[in-house]
Protein backbone atom coordinates (compact mmCIF):
# COMPACT_ATOMS: atom_id res chain seq x y z
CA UNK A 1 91.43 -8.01 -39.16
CA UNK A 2 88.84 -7.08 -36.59
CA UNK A 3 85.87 -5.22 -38.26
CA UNK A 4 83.07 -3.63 -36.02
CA UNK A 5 79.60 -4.24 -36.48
CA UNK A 6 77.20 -1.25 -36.46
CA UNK A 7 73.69 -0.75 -36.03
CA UNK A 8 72.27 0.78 -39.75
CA UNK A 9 71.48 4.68 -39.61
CA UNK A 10 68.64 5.79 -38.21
CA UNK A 11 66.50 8.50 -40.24
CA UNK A 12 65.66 11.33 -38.21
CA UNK A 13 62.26 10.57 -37.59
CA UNK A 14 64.24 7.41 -35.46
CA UNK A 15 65.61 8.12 -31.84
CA UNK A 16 66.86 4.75 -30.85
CA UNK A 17 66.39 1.16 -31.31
CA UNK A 18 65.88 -1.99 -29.25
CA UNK A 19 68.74 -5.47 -30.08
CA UNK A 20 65.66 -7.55 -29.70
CA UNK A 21 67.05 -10.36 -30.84
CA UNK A 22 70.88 -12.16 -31.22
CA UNK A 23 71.38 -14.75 -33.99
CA UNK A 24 74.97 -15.51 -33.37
CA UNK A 25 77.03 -15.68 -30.60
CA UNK A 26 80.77 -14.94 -29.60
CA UNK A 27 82.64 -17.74 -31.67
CA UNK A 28 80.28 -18.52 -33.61
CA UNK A 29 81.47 -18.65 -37.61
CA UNK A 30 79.03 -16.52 -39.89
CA UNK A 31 79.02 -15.93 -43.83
CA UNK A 32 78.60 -12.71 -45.69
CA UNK A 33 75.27 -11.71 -45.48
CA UNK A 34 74.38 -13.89 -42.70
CA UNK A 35 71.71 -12.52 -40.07
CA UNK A 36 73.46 -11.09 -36.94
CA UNK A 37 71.14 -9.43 -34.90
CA UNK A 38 67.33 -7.62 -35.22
CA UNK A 39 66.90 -4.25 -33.75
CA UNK A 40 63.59 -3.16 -33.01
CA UNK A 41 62.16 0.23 -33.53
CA UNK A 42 59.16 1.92 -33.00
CA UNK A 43 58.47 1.36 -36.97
CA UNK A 44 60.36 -1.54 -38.17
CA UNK A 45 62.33 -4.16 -36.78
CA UNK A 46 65.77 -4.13 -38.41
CA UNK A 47 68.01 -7.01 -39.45
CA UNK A 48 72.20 -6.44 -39.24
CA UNK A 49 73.82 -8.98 -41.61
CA UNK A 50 77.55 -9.69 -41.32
CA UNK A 51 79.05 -7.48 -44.12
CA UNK A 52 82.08 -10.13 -44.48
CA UNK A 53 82.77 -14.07 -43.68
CA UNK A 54 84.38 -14.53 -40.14
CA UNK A 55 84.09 -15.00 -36.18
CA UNK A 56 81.80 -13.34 -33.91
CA UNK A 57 84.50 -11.97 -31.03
CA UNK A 58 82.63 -9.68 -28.69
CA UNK A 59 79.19 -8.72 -28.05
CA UNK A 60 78.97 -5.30 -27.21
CA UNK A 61 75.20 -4.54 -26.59
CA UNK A 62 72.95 -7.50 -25.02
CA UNK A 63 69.45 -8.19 -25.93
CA UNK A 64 66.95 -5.77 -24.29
CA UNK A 65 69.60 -2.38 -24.67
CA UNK A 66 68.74 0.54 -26.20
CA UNK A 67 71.26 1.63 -29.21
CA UNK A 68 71.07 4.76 -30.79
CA UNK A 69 71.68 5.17 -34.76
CA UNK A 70 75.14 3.15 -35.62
CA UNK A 71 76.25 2.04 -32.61
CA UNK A 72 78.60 -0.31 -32.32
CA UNK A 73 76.83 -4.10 -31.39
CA UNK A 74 79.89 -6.80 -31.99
CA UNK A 75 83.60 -7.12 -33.53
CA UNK A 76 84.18 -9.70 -36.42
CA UNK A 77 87.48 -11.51 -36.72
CA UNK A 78 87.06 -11.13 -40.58
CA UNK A 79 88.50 -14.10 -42.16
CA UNK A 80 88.94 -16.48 -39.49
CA UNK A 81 87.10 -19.74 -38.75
CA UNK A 82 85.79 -20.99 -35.50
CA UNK A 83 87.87 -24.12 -34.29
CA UNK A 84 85.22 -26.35 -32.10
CA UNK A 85 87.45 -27.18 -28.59
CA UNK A 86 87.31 -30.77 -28.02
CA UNK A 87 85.69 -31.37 -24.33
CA UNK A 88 87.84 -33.52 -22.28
CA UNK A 89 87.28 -36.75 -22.06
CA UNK A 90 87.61 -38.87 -19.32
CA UNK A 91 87.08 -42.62 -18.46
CA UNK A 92 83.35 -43.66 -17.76
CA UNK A 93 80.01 -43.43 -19.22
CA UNK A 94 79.16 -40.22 -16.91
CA UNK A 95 81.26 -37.47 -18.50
CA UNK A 96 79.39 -38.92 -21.78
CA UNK A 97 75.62 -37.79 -20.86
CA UNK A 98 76.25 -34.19 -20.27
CA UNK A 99 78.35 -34.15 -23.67
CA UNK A 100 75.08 -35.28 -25.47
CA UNK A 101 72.46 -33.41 -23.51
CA UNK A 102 74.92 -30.09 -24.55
CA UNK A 103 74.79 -31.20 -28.03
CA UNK A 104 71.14 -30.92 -27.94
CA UNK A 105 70.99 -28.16 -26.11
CA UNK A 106 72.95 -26.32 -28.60
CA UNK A 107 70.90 -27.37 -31.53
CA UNK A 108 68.40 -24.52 -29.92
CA UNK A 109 68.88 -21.40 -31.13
CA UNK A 110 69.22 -18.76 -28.51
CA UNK A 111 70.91 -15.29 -27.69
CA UNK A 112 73.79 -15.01 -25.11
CA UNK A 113 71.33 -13.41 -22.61
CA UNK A 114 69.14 -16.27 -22.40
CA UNK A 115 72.12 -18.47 -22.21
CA UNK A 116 73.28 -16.36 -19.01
CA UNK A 117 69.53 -16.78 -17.70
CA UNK A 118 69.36 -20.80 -18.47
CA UNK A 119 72.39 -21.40 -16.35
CA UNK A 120 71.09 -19.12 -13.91
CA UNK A 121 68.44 -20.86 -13.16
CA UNK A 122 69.79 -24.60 -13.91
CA UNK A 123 67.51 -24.89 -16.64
CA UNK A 124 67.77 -26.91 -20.04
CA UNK A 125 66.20 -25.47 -23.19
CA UNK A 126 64.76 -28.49 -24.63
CA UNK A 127 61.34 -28.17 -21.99
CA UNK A 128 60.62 -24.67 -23.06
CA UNK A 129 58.76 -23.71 -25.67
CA UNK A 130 60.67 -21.52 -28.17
CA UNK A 131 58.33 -18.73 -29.97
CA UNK A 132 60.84 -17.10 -31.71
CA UNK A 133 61.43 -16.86 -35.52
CA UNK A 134 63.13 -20.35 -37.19
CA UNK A 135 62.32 -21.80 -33.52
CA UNK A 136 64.41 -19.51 -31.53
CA UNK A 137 64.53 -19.36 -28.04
CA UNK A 138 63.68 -16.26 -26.35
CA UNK A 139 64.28 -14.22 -22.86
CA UNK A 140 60.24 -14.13 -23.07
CA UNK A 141 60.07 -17.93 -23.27
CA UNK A 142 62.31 -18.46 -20.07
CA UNK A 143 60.60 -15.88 -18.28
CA UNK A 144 57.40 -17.35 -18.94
CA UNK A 145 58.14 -20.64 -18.12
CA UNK A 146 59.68 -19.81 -14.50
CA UNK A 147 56.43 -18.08 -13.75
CA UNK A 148 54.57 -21.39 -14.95
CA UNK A 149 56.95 -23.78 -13.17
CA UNK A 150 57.52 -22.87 -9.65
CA UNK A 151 60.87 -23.38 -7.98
CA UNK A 152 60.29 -26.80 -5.94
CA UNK A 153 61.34 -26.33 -2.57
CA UNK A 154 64.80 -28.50 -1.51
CA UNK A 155 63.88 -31.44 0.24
CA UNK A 156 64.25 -31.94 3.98
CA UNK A 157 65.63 -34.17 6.21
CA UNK A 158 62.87 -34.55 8.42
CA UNK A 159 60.88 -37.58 8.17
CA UNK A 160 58.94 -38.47 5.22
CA UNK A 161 54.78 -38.17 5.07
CA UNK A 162 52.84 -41.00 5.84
CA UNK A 163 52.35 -43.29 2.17
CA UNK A 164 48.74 -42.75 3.17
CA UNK A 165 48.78 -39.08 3.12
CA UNK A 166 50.76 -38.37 -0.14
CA UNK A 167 48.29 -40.14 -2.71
CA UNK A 168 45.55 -38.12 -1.44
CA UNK A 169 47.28 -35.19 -1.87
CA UNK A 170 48.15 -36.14 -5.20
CA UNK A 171 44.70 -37.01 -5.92
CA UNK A 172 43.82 -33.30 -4.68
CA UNK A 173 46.29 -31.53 -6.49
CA UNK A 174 45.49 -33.36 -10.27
CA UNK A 175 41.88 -33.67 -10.10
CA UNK A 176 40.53 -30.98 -7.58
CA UNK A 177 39.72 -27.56 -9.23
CA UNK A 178 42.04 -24.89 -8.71
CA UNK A 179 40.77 -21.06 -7.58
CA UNK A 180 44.39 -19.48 -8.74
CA UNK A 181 43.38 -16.79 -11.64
CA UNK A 182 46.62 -16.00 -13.90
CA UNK A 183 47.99 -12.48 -14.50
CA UNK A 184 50.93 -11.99 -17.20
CA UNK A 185 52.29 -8.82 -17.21
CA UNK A 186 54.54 -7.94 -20.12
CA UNK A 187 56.25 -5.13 -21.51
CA UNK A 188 54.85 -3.32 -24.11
CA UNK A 189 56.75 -4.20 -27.37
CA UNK A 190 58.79 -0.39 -28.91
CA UNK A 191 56.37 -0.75 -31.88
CA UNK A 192 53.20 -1.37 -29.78
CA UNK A 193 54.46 1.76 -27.17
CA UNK A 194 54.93 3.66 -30.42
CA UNK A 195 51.59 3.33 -31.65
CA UNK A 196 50.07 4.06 -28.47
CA UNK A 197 51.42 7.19 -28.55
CA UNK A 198 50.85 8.18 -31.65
CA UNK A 199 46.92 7.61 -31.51
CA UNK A 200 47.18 9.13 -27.93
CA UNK A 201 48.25 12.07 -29.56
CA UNK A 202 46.53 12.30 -32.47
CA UNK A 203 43.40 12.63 -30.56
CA UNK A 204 44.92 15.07 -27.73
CA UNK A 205 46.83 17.43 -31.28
CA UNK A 206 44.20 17.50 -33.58
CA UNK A 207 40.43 18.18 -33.84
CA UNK A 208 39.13 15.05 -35.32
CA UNK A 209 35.82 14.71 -36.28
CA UNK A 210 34.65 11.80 -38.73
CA UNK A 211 31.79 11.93 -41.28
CA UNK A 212 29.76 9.37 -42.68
CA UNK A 213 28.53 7.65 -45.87
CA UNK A 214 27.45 4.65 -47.71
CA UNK A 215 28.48 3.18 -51.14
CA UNK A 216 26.41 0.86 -53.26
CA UNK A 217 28.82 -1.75 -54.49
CA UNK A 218 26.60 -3.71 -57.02
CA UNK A 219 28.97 -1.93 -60.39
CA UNK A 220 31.96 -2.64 -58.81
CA UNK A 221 31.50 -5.98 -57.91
CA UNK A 222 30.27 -6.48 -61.62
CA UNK A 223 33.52 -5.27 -63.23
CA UNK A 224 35.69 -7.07 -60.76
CA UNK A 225 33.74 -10.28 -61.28
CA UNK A 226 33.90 -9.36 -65.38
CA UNK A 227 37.43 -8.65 -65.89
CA UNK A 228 39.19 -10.16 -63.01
CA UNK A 229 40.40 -13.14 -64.28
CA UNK A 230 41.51 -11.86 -67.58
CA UNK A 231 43.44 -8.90 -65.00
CA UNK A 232 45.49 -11.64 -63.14
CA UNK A 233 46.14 -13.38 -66.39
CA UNK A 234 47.59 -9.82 -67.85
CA UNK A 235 48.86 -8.52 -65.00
CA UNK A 236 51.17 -11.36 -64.03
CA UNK A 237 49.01 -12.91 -61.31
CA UNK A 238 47.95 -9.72 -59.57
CA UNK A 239 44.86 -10.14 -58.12
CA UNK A 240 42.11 -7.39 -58.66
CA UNK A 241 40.58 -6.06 -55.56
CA UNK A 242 38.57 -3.61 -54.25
CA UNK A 243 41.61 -1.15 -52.55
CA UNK A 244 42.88 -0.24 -56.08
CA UNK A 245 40.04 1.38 -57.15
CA UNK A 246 39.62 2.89 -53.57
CA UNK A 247 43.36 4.39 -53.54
CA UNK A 248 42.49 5.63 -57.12
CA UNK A 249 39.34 7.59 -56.21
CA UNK A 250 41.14 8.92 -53.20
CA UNK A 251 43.81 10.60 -55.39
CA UNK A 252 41.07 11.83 -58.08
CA UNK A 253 39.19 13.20 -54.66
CA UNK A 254 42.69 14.32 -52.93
CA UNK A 255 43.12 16.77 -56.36
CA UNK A 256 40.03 18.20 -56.28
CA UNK A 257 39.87 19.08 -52.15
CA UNK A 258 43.74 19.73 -51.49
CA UNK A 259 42.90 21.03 -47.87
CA UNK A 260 42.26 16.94 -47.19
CA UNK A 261 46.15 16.33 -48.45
CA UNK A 262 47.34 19.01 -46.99
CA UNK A 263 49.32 18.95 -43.61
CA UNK A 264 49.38 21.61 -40.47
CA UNK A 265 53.52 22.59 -39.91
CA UNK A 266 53.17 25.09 -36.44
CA UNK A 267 50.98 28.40 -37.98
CA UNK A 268 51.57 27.09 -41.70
CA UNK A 269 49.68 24.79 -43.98
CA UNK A 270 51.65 22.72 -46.60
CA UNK A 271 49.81 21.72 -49.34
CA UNK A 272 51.53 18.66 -51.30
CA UNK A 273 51.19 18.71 -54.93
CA UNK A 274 51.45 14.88 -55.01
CA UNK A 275 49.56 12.13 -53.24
CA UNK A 276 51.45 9.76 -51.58
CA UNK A 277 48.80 6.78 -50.00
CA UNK A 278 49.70 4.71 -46.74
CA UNK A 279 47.68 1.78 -47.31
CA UNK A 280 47.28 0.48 -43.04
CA UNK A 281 48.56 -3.22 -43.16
CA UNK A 282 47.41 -5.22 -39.82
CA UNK A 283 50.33 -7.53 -38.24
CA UNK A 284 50.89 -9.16 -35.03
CA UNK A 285 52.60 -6.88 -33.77
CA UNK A 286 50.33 -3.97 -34.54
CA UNK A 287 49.29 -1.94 -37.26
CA UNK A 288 51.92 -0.66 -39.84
CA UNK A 289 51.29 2.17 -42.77
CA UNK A 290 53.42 1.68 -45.92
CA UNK A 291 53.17 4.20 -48.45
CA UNK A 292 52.26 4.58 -52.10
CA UNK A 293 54.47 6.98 -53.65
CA UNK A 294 52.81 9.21 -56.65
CA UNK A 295 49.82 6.51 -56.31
CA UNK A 296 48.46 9.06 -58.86
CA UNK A 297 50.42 8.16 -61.31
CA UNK A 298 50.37 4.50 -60.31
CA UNK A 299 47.63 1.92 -62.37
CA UNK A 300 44.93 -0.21 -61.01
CA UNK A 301 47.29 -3.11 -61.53
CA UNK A 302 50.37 -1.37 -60.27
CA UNK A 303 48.20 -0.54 -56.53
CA UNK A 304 47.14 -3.59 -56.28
CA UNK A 305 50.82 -5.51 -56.66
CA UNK A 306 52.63 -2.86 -54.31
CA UNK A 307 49.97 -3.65 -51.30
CA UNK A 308 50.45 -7.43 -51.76
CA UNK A 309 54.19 -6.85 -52.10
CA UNK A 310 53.96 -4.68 -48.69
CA UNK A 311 51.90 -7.21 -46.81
CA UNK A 312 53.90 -9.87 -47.57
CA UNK A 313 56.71 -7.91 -45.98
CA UNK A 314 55.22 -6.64 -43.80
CA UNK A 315 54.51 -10.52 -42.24
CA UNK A 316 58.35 -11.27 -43.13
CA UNK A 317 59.12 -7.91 -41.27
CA UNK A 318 61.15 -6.66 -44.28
CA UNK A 319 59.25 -3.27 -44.24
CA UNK A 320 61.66 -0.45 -44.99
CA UNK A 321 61.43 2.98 -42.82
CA UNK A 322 61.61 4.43 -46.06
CA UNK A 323 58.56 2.69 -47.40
CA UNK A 324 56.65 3.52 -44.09
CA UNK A 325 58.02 7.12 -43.89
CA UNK A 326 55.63 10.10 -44.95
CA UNK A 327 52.36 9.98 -46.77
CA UNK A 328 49.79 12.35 -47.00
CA UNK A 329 46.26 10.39 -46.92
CA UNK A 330 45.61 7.23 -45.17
CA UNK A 331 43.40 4.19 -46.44
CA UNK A 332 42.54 1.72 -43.93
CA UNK A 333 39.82 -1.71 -44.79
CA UNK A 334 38.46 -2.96 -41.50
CA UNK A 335 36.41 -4.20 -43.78
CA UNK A 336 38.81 -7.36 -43.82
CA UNK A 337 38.21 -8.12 -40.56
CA UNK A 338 34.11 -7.63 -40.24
CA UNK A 339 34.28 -4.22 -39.07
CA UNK A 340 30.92 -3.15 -40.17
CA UNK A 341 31.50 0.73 -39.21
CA UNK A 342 34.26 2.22 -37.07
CA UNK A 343 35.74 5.71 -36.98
CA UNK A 344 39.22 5.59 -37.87
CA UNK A 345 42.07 7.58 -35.79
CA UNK A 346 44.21 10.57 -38.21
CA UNK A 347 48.07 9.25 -38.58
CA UNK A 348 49.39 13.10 -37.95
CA UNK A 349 50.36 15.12 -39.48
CA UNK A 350 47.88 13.78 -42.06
CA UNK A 351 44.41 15.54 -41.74
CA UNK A 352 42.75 12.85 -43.91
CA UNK A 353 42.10 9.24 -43.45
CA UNK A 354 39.40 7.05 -45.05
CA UNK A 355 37.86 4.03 -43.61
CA UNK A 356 36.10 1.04 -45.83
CA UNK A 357 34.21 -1.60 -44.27
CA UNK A 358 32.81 -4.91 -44.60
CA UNK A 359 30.55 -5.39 -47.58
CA UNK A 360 27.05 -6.27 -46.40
CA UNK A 361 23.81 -7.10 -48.51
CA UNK A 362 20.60 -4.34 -46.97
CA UNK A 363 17.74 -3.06 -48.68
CA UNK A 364 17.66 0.09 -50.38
CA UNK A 365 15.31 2.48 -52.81
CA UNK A 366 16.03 2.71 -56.01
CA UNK A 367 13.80 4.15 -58.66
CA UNK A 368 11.01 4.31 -56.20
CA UNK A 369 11.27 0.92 -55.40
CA UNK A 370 13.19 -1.73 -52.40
CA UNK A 371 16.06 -3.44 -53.49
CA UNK A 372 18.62 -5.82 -51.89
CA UNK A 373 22.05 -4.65 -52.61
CA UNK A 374 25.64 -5.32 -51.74
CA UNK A 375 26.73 -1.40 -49.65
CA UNK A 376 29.48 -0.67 -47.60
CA UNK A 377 29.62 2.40 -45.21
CA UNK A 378 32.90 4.57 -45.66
CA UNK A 379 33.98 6.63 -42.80
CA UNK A 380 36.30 9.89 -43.88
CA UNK A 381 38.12 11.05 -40.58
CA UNK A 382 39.28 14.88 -40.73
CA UNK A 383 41.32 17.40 -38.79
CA UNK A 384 38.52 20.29 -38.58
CA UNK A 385 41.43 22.92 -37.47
CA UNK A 386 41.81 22.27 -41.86
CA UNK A 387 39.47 20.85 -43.25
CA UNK A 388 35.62 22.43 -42.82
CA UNK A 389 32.78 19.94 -42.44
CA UNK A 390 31.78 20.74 -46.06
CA UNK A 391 35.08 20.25 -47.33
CA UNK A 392 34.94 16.59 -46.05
CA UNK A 393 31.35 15.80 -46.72
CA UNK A 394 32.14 16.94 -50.33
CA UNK A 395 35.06 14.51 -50.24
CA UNK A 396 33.22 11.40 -49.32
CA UNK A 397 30.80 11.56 -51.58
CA UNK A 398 33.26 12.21 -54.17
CA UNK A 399 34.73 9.52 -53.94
CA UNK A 400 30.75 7.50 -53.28
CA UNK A 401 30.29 8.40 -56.99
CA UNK A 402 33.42 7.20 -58.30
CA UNK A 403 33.20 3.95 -57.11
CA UNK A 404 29.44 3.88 -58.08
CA UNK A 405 30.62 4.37 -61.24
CA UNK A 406 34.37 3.22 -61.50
CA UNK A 407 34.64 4.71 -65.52
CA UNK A 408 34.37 8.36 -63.67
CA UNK A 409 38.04 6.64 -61.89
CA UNK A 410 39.34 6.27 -65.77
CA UNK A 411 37.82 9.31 -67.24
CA UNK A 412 38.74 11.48 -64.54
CA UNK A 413 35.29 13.04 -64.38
């Protein structure tokens, strides 16, 4: 029975995808649940499993085509098994070598595109470096090596260079410096075009203005230093960091200024009676923005094991578009990275996004006198077509005192 193989549905916020990648090949045997394909989006990159045991038959879509929401990609002979056909075999050692060499060759695994551009191009896949998850070969990885390795001219029949010539020349061309300077130009990836768009936009759409502040860390640093090994003891391992009791002040803040979680629809303003928290998780590919649903109703301990669960997906590119879909505030650390102040970009239609940043010791007054203590500056970014300069000021330091004093995060006050 031939079964087809469909990309998933696409949620509406989802136009098309890219097949960015093909695991299996036409007669190639694959088990239930085995990885087909990846499809990359402007979110997520997707993974298409074969939903029964069988043969790959057809490939419908190459690598590089854009699909829209369940398209067809392959057919599946479901239930039948892939026979290897014995090459021939004739007398003498030389029909031997290729055998082997193909053996190896097919160890590598690689997508029927980059099969097609191998054999174009009389290449073998065992001198190019494979980037690709589990060692696969990519179309990128060909490409780049043809533009390293230039095609070497076909010898001539004219008479040879003089012996005393071609050392010298060989001398030149391993020792001598070289004057070439190297330009790769690449395509963006869907997710990196995505983003760029997105920020474009969100600075073109919205008034953004960003407002300023600075938190002293000392108490919080106590109480995470008091209690946090007895936490990750209780809490099954779950380490306690700083972003739970950040997410937690933004929701306490969030309740009392709603214009900061509210959202502009065309000449309306929806105000969401819940707070939903896209923590920003960095990745090679970009920057992705899982969500927190009812993070208000979430504990300390809860925050803090959902954004380790979503970072570790995120790195395994296992992110859902339903965990990355909606949100009405934004939390983003550059902190993590040394950022010592920045002015994060709104993720519309969101009119509120907080910035942390690195922790760094300065001198400060307190009680009249100069102390050295651990402060961090936050950074509240705002849509001012919403939210009024005092509106946002008022936030920040809302959520300055709650972290100041993290029992104002427990007692609500």
């Amino acid at each position: 029975m031939t079964v087809e193989i469909k990309a998933p549905a696409f949620p509406e916020s989802v136009a098309d995808g890219v097949v960015s990648a093909w695991h299996k090949g036409p007669g190639d045997s694959v088990a239930r649940d085995e990885l087909l394909v990846e499809i990359e989006t402007d979110k997520v990159v997707m993974e298409v499993v074969a939903p029964e045991p069988g043969v790959i038959e057809t490939i419908m879509v190459a690598e590089g085509e854009t699909i829209t929401s369940e398209a067809v990609l392959a057919t599946l002979a479901a239930g039948a098994v892939s026979v290897p056909t014995p090459s021939a075999k004739t007398s003498g050692s030389t029909e031997d070598a290729p055998d082997a060499a193909s053996g190896t060759a097919e160890s590598i695994p690689m997508g029927p595109a980059v099969r097609a551009l191998l054999d174009e191009h009389g290449l073998s896949p065992e001198g190019i470096a494979a980037t690709g998850k589990g060692g696969r070969l990519l179309k990128e990885d060909v490409l780049s090596h043809l533009k390293q390795t230039p095609e070497q001219p076909a010898p001539q029949p004219s008479a040879p260079s003089s012996p005393a010539a071609s050392p010298a020349a060989v001398e030149l061309n391993v020792d001598g410096p070289t004057s070439e300077r190297i330009e790769k130009r690449v395509p963006m990836t869907r997710m990196r075009a995505r983003i760029a768009e997105r920020l474009l936009g969100a600075t073109q759409q919205t008034a953004m203005l960003t407002t300023f502040n600075e938190v002293n860390m000392a108490p919080l640093m106590k109480l995470r230093r008091q209690y946090r090994d007895e936490f990750e003891s209780v809490h099954n391992g779950t380490r306690l960091g700083f972003m739970g009791f950040f997410v937690k002040a933004a929701c306490e803040a969030l309740k009392r200024f709603p214009e900061v979680n509210a959202s502009i629809d065309g000449n309306d303003v929806v105000y969401h009676g819940y707070q939903d928290i896209g923590v920003a998780v960095s990745v090679d590919e970009g920057l992705v923005v899982p969500v927190l649903r009812d993070a208000d109703f979430m504990s300390i301990a809860d925050v803090e094991a959902a954004i380790a669960s979503f970072g570790s997906k995120a790195r395994d590119k296992k992110l859902t578009i339903e965990e990355m879909t909606g949100g009405t505030f934004t939390v983003s650390n550059g902190g993590v990275f040394g950022s010592l102040l920045s002015t994060p970009i709104l993720n519309p239609p969101q009119t509120g996004i907080l910035g942390m940043h690195t922790i760094q010791e300065r001198p400060i007054a307190m009680d009249g006198e100069v102390v050295i203590q651990p402060m961090m500056y936050l950074a509240l970014s705002y849509d001012h077509r919403l939210v009024d300069g005092k509106t946002a000021v008022q936030f920040l330091v809302t959520i300055k005192g709650l972290i100041e004093d993290p029992a104002r995060i427990l007692l609500q006050i």
